[in-house]
Protein backbone atom coordinates (compact mmCIF):
# COMPACT_ATOMS: atom_id res chain seq x y z
CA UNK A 1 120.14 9.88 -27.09
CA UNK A 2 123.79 9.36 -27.90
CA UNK A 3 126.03 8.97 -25.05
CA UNK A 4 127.25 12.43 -25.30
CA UNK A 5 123.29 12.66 -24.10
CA UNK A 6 124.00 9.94 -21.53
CA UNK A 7 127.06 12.10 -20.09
CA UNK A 8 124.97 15.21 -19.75
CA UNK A 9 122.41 13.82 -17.49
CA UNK A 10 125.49 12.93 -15.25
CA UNK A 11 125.82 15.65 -12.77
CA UNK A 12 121.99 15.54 -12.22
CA UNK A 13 122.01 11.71 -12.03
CA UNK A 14 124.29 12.46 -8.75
CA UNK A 15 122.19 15.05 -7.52
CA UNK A 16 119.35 12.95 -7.07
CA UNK A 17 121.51 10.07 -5.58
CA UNK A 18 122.68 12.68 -2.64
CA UNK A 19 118.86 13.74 -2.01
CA UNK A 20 117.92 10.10 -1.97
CA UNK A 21 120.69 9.43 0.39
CA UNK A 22 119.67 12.03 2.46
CA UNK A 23 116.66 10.57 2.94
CA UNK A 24 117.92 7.25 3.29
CA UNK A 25 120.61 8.95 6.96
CA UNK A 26 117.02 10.68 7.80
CA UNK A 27 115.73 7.19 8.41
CA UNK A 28 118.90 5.84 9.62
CA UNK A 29 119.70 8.30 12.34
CA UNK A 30 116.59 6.91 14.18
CA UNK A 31 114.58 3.74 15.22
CA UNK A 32 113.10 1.83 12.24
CA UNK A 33 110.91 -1.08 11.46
CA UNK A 34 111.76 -3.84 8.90
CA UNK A 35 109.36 -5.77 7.09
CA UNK A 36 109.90 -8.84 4.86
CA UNK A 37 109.27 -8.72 0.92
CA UNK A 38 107.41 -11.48 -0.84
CA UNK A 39 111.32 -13.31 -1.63
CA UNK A 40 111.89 -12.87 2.41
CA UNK A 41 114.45 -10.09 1.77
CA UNK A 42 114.16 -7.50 3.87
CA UNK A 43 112.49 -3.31 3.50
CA UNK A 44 112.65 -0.47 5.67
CA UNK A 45 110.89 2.94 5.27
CA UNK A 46 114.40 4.36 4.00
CA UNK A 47 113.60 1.79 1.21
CA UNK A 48 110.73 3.32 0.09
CA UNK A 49 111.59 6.75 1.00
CA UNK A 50 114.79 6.69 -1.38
CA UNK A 51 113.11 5.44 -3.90
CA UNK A 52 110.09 7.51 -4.01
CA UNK A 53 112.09 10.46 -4.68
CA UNK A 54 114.43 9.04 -7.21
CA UNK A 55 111.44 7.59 -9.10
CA UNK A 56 109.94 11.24 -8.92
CA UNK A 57 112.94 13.07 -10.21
CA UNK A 58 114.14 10.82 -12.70
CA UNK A 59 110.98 11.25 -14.32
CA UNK A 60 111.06 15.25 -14.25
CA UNK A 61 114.31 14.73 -15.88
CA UNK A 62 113.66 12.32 -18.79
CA UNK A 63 110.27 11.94 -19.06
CA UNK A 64 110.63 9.84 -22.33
CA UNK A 65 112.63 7.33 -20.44
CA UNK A 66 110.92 4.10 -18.34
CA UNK A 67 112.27 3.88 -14.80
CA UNK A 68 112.76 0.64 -13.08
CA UNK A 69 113.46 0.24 -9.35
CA UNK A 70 113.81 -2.64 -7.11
CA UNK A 71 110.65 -1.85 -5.27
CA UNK A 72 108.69 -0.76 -8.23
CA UNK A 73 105.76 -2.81 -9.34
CA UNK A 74 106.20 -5.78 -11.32
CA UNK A 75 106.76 -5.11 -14.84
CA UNK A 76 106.35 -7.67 -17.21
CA UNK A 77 108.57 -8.48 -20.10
CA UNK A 78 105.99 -8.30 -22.23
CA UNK A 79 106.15 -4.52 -21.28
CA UNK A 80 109.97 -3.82 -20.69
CA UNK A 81 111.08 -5.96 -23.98
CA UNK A 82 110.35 -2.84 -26.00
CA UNK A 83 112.50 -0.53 -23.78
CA UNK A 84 116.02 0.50 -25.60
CA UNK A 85 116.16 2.87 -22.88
CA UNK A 86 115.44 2.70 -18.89
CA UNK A 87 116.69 3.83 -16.05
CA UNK A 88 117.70 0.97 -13.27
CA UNK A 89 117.34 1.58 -9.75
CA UNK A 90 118.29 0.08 -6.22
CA UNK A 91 117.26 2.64 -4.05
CA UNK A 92 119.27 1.20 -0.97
CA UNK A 93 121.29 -1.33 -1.93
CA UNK A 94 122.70 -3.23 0.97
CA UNK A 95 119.40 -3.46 2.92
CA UNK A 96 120.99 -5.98 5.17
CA UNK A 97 123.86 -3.64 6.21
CA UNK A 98 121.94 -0.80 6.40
CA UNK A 99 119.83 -2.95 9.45
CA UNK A 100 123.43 -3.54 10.88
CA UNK A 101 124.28 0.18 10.83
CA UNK A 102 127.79 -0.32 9.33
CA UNK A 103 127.32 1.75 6.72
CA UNK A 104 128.18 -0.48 3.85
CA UNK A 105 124.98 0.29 1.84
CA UNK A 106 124.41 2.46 -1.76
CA UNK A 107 122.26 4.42 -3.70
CA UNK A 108 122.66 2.69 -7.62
CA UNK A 109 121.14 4.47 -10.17
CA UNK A 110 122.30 3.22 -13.78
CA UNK A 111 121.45 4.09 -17.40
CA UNK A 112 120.50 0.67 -19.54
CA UNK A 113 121.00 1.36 -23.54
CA UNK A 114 120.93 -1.17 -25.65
CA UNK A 115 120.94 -3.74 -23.02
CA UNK A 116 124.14 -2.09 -21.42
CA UNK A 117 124.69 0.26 -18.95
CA UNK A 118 125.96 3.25 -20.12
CA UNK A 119 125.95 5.81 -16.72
CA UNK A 120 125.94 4.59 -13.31
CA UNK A 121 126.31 6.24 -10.21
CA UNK A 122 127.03 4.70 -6.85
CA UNK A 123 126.42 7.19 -3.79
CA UNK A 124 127.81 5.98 -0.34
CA UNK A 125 125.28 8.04 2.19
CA UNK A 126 127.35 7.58 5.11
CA UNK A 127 130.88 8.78 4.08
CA UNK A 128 129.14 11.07 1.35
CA UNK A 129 131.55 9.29 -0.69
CA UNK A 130 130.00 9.39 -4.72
CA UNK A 131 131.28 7.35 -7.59
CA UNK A 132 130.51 8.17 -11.13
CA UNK A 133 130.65 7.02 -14.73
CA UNK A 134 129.27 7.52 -18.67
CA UNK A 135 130.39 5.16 -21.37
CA UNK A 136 133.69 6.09 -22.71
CA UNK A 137 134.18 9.14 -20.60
CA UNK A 138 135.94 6.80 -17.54
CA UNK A 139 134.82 6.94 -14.06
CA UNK A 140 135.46 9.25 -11.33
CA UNK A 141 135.31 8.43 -7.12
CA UNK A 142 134.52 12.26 -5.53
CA UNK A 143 134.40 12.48 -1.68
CA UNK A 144 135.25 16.17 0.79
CA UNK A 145 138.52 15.37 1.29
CA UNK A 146 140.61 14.32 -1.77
CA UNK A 147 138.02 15.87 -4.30
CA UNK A 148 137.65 14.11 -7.28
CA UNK A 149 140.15 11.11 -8.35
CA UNK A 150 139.90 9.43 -11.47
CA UNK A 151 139.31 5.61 -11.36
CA UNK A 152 141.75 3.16 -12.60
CA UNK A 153 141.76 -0.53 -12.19
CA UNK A 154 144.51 -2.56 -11.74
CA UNK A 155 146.88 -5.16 -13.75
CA UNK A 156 146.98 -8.46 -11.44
CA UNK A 157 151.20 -9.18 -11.55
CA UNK A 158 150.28 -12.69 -10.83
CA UNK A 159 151.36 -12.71 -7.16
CA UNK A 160 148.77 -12.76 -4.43
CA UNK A 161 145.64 -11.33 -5.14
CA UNK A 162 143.25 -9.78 -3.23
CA UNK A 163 139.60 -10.88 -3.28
CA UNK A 164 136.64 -8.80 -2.38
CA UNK A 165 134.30 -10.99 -1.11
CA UNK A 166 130.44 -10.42 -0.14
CA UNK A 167 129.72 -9.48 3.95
CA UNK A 168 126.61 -10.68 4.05
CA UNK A 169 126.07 -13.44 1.93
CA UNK A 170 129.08 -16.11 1.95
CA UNK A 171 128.55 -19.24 0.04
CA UNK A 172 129.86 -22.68 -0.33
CA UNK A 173 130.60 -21.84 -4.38
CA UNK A 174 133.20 -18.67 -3.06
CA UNK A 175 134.60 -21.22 -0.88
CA UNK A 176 135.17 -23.88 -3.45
CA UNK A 177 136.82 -20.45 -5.78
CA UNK A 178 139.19 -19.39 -2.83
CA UNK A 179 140.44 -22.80 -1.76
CA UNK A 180 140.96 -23.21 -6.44
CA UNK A 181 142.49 -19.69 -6.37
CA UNK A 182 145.04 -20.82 -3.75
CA UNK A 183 146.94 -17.97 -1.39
CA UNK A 184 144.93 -14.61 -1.39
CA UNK A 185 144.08 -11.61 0.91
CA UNK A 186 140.32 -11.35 1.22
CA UNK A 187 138.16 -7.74 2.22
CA UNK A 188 134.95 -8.29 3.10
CA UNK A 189 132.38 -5.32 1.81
CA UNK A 190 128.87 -5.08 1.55
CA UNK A 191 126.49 -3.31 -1.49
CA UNK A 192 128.22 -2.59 -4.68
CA UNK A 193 131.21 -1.19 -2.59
CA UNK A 194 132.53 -4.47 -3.48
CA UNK A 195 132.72 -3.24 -7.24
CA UNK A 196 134.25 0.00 -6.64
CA UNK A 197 137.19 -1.63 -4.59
CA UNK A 198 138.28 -3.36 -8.25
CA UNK A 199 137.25 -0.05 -10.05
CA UNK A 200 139.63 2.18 -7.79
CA UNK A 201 142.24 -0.67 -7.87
CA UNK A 202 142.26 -1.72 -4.19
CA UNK A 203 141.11 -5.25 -5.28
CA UNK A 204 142.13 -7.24 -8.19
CA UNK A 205 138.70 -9.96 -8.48
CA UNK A 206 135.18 -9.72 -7.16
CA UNK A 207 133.60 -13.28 -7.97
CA UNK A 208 130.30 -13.17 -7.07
CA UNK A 209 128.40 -17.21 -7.29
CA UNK A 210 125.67 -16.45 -5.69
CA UNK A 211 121.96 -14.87 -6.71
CA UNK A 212 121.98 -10.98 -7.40
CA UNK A 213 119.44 -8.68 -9.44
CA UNK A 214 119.99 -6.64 -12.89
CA UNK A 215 119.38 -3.21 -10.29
CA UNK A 216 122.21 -4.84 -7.95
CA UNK A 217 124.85 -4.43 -9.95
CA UNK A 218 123.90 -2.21 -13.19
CA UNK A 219 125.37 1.37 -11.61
CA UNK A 220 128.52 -0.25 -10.55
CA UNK A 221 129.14 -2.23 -13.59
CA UNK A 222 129.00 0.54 -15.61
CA UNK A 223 131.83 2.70 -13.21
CA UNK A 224 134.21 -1.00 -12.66
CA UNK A 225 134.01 -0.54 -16.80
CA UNK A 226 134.83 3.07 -17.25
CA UNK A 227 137.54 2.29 -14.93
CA UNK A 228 138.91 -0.21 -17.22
CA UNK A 229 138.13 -3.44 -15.92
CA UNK A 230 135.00 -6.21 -16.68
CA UNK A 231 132.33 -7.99 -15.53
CA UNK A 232 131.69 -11.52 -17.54
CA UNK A 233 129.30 -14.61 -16.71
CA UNK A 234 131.56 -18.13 -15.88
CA UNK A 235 131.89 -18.22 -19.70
CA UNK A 236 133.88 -15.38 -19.97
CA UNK A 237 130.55 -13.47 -21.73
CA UNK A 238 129.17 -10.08 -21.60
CA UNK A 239 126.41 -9.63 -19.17
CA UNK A 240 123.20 -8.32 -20.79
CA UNK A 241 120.47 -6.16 -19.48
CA UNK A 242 116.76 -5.74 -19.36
CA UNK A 243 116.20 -10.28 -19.96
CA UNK A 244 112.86 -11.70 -19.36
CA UNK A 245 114.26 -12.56 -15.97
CA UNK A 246 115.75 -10.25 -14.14
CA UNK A 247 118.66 -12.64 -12.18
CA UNK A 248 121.93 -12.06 -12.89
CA UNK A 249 124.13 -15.39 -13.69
CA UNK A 250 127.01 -15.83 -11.44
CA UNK A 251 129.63 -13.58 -12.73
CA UNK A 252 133.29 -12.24 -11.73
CA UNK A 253 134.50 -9.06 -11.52
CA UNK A 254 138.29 -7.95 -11.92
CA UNK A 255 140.60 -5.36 -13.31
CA UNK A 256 143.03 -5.39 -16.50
CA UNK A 257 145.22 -7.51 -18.27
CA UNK A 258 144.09 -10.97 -19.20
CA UNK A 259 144.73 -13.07 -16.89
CA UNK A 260 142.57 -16.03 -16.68
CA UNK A 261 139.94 -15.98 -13.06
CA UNK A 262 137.67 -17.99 -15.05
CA UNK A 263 140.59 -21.21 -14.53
CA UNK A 264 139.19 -21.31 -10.85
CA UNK A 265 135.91 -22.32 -11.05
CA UNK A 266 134.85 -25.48 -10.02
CA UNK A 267 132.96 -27.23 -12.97
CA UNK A 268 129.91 -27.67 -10.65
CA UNK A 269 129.68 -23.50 -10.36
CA UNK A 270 129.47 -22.48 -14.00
CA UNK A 271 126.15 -21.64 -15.32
């Protein structure tokens, strides 16, 4: 597929993000259990429920195209090195605030071509809010009040920035960043909400030096790039998809313009 393809498989993309979502309340709006995965982070049934019919009806609609999901079965790379295409998946992104009932938590669903993603969609179940973006088409935030508003990030003017940090998983490397970066108003937001707050341009930087998975962050790096901003490792390089491991490096998110976030970093937290 080209990514006139890519674009057409949009709509449906965020069709299957709502049912999963709906699922994902079903569970919510009652007593759950939590279990603990293998690395000690944590599942629910709204887990496995959201991703059993994502799995199902991403394969009805491309049934040429490999799907992997954060609760899949392992796939070796042996296996996935071959893939040019795959879908990327984190059913319920945000696990830990999902447990917490504050509603910070996503459906990501992301196209990976050529070791990039090229659609993403980021589905808030909660608000029903629904962001949205194909490769060189932009990115779009939809919700039942304002309709849909086209995403544009923001130029940092070199004043005081504002810094999207993570809720639920602070770390002594963001601390050493903040106290480099100097005076700066800080929102704290959990799942890949914490993208979409650069994408929309209600945050100019995202630096994110802790541990995070390919399916984390695939969906809403493709919007935060539609939108006009990037995503690079502590090198100031491209993040790639679909490596033999599937950890992210540390990486920092942030809007237009070229002003230099990579000066901030202490030596000890580049990769």
């Amino acid at each position: 597929m080209n990514n006139k393809d890519y674009c057409a498989t949009l709509d449906q993309v965020e069709h299957i993000a709502l049912e999963a979502g709906r699922r994902i309340l079903d569970v919510y709006d009652q007593e759950f259990d939590v279990s603990d995965k293998e690395d000690g982070s944590p599942l629910t049934e709204a887990d496995n429920a959201a991703n059993k019919i994502i799995v199902k009806e991403l394969s009805a609609l491309t049934p040429d195209i490999p799907v992997l999901t954060e609760e899949s079965e392992f796939v070796p790379y042996e296996k996935r090195k071959d893939w040019n295409e795959f879908w990327l998946v984190d059913p319920l992104d945000g696990t830990k605030e999902f447990i917490k009932r504050n509603g910070e938590f996503t459906v990501n669903i992301a196209l990976i071509a050529g070791g990039k993603p090229v659609l993403g969609v980021v589905y808030v179940p909660v608000t029903g809010v629904c962001y949205k973006a194909c490769a060189g088409k932009g990115a779009c935030r939809l919700d039942g009040k304002s309709g849909k508003v086209e995403l544009k990030v923001r130029t940092f003017g070199g004043d005081r920035p504002i810094v999207v940090a993570s809720r639920s998983h602070a770390s002594e490397a963001l601390q050493r960043y903040l106290s480099r970066l100097g005076e700066h108003d800080i929102v704290s937001m959990g799942s890949s909400l914490k993208f979409c707050l650069v994408a929309q341009g209600s945050a100019d930087i995202y630096p994110r030096l802790g541990p995070t998975s390919e399916w984390d962050i695939a969906a809403a790096h493709c919007i935060v790039e539609a939108a006009g901003g990037k995503i690079t490792d502590t090198k100031g390089q491209a993040l790639q998809y679909n490596k033999p491991d599937l950890l992210n490096p540390k990486f920092l998110v942030s809007g237009a313009g070229d002003y230099d976030w990579l000066q901030y970093l202490d030596p000890s937290d580049s990769d």
